[in-house]
Protein backbone atom coordinates (compact mmCIF):
# COMPACT_ATOMS: atom_id res chain seq x y z
CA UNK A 1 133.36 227.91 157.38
CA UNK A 2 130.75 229.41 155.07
CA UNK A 3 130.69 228.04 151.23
CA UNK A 4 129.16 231.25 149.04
CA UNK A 5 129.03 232.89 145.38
CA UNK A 6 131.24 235.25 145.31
CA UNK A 7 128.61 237.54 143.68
CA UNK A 8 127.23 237.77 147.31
CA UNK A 9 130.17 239.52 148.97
CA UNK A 10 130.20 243.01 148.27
CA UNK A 11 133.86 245.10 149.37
CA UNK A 12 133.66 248.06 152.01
CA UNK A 13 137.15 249.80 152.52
CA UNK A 14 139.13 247.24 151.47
CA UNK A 15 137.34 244.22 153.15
CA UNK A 16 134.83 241.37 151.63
CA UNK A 17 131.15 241.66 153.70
CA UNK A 18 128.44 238.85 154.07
CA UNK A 19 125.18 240.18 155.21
CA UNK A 20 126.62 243.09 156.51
CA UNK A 21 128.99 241.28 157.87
CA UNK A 22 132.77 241.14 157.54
CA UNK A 23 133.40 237.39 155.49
CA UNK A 24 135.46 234.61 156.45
CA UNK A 25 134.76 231.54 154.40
CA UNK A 26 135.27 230.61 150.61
CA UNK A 27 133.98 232.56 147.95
CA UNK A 28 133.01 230.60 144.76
CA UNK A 29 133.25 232.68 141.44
CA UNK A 30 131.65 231.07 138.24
CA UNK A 31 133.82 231.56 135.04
CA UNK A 32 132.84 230.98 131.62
CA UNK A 33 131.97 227.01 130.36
CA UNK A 34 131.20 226.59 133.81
CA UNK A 35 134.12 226.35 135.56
CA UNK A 36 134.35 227.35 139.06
CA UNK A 37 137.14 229.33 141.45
CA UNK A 38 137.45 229.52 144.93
CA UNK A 39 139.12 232.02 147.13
CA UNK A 40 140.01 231.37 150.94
CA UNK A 41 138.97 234.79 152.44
CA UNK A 42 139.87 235.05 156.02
CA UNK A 43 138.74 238.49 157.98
CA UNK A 44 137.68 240.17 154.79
CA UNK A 45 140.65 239.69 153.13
CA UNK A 46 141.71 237.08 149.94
CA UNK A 47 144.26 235.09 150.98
CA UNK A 48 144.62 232.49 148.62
CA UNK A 49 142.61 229.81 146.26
CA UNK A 50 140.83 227.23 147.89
CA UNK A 51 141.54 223.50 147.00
CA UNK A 52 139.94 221.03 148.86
CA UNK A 53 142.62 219.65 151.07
CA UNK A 54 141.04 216.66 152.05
CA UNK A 55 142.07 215.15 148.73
CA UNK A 56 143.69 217.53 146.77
CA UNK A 57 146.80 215.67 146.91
CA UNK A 58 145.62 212.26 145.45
CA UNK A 59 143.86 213.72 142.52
CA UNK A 60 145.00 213.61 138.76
CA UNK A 61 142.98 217.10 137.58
CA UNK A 62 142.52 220.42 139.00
CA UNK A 63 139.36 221.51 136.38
CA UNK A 64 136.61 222.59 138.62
CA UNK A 65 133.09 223.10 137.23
CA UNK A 66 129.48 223.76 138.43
CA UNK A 67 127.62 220.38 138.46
CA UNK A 68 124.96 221.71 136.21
CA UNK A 69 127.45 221.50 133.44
CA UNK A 70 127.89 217.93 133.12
CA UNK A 71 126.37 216.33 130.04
CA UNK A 72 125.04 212.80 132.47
CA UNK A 73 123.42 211.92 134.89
CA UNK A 74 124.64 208.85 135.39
CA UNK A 75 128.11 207.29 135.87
CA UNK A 76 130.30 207.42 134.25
CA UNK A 77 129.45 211.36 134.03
CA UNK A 78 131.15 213.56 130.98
CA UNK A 79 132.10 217.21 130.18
CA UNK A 80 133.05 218.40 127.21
CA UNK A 81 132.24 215.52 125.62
CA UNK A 82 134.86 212.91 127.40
CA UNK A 83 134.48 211.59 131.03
CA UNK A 84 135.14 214.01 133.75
CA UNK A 85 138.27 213.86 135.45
CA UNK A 86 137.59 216.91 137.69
CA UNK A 87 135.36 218.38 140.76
CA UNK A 88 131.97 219.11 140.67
CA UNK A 89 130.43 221.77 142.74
CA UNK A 90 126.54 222.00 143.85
CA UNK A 91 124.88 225.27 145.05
CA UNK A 92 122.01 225.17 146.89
CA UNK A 93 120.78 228.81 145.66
CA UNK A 94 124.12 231.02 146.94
CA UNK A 95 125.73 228.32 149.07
CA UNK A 96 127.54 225.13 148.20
CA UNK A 97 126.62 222.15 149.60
CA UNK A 98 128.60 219.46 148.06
CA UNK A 99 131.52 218.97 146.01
CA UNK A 100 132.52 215.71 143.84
CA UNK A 101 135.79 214.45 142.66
CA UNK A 102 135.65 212.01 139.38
CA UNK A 103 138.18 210.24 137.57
CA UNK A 104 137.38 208.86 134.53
CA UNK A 105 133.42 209.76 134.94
CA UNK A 106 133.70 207.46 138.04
CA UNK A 107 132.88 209.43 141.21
CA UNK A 108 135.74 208.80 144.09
CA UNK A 109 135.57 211.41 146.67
CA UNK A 110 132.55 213.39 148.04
CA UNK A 111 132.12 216.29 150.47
CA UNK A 112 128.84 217.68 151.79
CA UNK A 113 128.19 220.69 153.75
CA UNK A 114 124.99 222.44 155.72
CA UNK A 115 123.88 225.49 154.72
CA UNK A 116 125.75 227.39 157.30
CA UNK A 117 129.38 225.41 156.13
CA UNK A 118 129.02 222.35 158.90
CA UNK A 119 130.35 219.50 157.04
CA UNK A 120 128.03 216.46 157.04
CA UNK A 121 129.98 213.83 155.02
CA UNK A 122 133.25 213.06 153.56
CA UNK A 123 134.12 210.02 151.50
CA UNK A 124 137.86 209.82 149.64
CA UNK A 125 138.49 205.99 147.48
CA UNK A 126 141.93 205.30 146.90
CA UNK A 127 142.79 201.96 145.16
CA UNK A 128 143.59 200.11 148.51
CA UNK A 129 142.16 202.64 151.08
CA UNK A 130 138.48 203.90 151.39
CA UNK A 131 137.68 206.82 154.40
CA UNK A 132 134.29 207.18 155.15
CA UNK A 133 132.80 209.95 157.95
CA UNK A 134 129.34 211.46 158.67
CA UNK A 135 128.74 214.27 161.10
CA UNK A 136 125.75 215.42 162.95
CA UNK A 137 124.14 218.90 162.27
CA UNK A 138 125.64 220.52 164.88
CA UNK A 139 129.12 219.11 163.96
CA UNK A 140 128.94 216.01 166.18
CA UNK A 141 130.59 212.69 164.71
CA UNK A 142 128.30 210.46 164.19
CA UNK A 143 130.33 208.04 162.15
CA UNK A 144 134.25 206.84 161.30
CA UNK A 145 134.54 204.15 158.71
CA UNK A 146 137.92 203.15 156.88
CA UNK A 147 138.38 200.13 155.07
CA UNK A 148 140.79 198.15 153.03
CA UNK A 149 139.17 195.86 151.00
CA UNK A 150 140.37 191.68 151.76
CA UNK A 151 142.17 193.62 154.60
CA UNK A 152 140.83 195.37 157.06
CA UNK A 153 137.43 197.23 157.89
CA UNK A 154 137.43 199.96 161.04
CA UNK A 155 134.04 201.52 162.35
CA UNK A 156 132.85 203.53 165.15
CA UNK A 157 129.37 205.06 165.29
CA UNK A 158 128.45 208.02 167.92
CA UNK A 159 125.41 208.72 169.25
CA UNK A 160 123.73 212.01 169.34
CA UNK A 161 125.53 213.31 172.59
CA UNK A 162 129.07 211.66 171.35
CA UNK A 163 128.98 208.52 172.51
CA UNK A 164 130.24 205.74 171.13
CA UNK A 165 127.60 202.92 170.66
CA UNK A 166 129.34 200.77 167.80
CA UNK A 167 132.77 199.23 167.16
CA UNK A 168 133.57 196.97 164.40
CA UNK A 169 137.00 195.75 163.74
CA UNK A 170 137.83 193.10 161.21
CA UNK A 171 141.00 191.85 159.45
CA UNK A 172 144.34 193.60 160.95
CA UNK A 173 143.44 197.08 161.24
CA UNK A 174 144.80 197.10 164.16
CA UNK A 175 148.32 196.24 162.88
CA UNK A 176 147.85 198.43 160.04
CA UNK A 177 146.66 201.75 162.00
CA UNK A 178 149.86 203.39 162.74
CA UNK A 179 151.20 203.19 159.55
CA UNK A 180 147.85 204.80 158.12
CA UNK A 181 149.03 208.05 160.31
CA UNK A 182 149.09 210.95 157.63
CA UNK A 183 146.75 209.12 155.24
CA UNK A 184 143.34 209.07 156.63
CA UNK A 185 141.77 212.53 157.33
CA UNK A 186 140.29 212.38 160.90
CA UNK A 187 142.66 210.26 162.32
CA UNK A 188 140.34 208.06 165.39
CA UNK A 189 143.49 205.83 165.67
CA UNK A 190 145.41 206.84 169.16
CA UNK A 191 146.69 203.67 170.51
CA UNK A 192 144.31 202.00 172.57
CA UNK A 193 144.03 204.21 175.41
CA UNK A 194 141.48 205.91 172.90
CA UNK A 195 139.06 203.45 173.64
CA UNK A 196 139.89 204.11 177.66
CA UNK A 197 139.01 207.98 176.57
CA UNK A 198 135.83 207.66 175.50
CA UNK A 199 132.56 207.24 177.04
CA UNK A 200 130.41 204.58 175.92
CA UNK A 201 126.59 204.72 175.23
CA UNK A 202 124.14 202.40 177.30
CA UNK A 203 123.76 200.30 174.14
CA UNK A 204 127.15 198.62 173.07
CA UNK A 205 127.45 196.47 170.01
CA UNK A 206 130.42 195.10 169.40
CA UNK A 207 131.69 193.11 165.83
CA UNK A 208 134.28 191.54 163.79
CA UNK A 209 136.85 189.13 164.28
CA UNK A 210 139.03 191.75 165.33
CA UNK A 211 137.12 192.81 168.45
CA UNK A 212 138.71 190.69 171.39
CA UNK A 213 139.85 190.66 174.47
CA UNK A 214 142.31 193.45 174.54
CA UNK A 215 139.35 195.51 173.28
CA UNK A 216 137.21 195.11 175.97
CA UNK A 217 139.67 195.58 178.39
CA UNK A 218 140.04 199.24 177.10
CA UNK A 219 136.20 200.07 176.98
CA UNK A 220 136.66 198.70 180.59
CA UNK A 221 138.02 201.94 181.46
CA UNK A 222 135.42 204.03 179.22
CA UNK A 223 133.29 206.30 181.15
CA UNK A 224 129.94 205.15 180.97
CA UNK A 225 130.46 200.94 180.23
CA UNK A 226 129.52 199.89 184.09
CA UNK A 227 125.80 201.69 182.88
CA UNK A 228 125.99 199.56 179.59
CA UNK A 229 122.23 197.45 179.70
CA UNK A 230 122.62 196.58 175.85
CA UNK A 231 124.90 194.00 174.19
CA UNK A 232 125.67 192.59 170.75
CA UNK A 233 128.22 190.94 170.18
CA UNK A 234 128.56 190.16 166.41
CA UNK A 235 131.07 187.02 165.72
CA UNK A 236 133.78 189.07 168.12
CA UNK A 237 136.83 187.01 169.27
CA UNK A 238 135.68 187.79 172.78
CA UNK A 239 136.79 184.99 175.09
CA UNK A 240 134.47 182.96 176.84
CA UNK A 241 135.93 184.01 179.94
CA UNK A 242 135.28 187.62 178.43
CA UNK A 243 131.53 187.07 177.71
CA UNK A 244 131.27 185.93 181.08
CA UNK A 245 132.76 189.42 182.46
CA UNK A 246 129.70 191.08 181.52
CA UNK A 247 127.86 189.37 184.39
CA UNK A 248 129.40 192.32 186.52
CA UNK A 249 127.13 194.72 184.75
CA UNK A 250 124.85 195.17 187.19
CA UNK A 251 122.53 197.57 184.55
CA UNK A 252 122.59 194.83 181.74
CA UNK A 253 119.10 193.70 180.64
CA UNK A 254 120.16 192.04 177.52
CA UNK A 255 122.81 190.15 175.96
CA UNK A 256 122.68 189.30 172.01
CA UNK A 257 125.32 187.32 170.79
CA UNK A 258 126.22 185.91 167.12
CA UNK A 259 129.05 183.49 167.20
CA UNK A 260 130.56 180.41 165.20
CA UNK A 261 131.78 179.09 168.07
CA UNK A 262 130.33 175.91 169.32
CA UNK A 263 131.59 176.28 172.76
CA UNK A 264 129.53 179.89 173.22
CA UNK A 265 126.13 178.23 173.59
CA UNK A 266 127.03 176.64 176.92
CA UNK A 267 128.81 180.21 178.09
CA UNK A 268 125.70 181.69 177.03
CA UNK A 269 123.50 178.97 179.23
CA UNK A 270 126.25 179.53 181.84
CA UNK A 271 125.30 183.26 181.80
CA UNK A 272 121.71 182.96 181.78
CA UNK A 273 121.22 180.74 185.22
CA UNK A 274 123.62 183.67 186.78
CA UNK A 275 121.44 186.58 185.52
CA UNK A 276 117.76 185.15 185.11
CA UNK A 277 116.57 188.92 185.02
CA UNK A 278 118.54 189.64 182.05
CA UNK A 279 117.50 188.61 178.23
CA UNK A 280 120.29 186.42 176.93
CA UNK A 281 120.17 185.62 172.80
CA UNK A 282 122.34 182.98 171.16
CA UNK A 283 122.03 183.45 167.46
CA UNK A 284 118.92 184.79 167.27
CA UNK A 285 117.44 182.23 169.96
CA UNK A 286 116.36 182.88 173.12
CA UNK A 287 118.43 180.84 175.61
CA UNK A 288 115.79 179.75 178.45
CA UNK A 289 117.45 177.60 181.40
């Protein structure tokens, strides 16, 4: 959706144009002091003012200024002479490109947009819940992170074409997603035939103590994991027996694992004299049988 001044739009019987064109987007109005309006305009027409609905219902303070305004640069940031407990919004000449939420000076939640309205990051704190997501230029997801800190950390990265080449899980996310349903904002979390639905990249790493068995089992049924030929496995809770499933990749050139366990050198060494062809890495050493 495109992000413009509203001094930009001009009105032709009734109905807000762009470039000739009749508008649908949000039109951003500067006021005096430098606070800032937005209007929802949807097939020329003003339909209501815009709050950002990715957080607007965990924020304290609806002032809304032009970043230029502030009187910092550096946290925490003030207006008006007292730390900001507002949004910021940053134009890139007649388009914005960003908006900021701060409480207390203290930046929390951050949106960023391209040129033509693509969104390219969104990042909302809460005390006990932080959301992190970055999109490619052409809208592509290119990464889902959500975190609870001394609980849980969840993290899937895409590729360029969409596919998934990194999972970390640590802590009990798992336990914890469902009840997260109607509090994160691009909601990943499907049960685990999610993992079954997507396809998986030809490079795979795979971390945290929450990665395991039943996890692999679902990529298992990913399109695209019998062409994997790139492992990591980052102290996982992969079995041994689960390691040693990986033999049955018949594209795997190399195997890179990082473990505390004792027992994974010899599954390692196990590996290696039934795949000589591929590279097999046990903490950072080369394991040569």
């Amino acid at each position: 959706m495109l992000r413009v001044k509203a001094e930009k739009l001009f009105k032709k019987n009734g109905l807000f144009l762009y470039n000739e064109e009749v508008f649908t987007g949000i039109a951003f109005t500067q006021l005096s002091g430098g606070e800032v309006r937005g209007d929802v305009i949807v097939n020329g027409v003003a339909e209501r003012g815009y709050k950002n609905h990715y957080w607007s219902n965990i924020i304290s303070s609806n002032i809304c200024i032009d970043e230029t305004v502030l009187e910092s640069s550096g946290e925490p940031v003030f207006y008006n002479g007292v730390p900001l407990c507002g949004t910021t919004f940053e134009f890139d000449k007649d388009v914005c490109v960003a908006e900021k939420y701060y409480n207390e000076g203290i930046l929390l939640h951050e949106a960023n947009w391209t040129m033509c309205g693509v969104m390219l990051l969104l990042v909302i704190e809460e005390d006990d819940l932080t959301q992190e997501y970055e999109w490619q230029q052409d809208g592509g997801l290119e990464l889902f992170e959500i975190y609870s800190k001394n609980n849980f950390r969840y993290r899937i990265g895409f590729d360029a074409v969409g596919k998934v080449y990194a999972i970390q899980a640590e802590g009990n996310y798992f336990e914890k997603a469902n009840s997260l349903q109607g509090r994160v904002s691009f909601d990943l979390w499907k049960g685990w035939e999610w993992f079954e639905m997507q396809s998986i990249s030809t490079r795979l790493a795979i971390m945290g103590d929450a990665a395991d068995d039943k996890l692999l089992s679902c990529l298992k049924q990913a399109s695209g994991y019998q062409h994997v030929s790139s492992i990591v496995l980052d102290d996982s809770s992969i079995s041994m027996e689960g390691i040693l499933s990986f033999l049955e990749l018949k594209n795997l050139e190399s195997i890179d694992v990082r473990d505390v366990r004792p027992e994974v050198r010899g599954v390692m060494a196990e590996f290696k004299r039934n795949s000589k062809r591929c590279r097999v890495v046990f903490n950072r050493e080369e394991i040569v049988v």
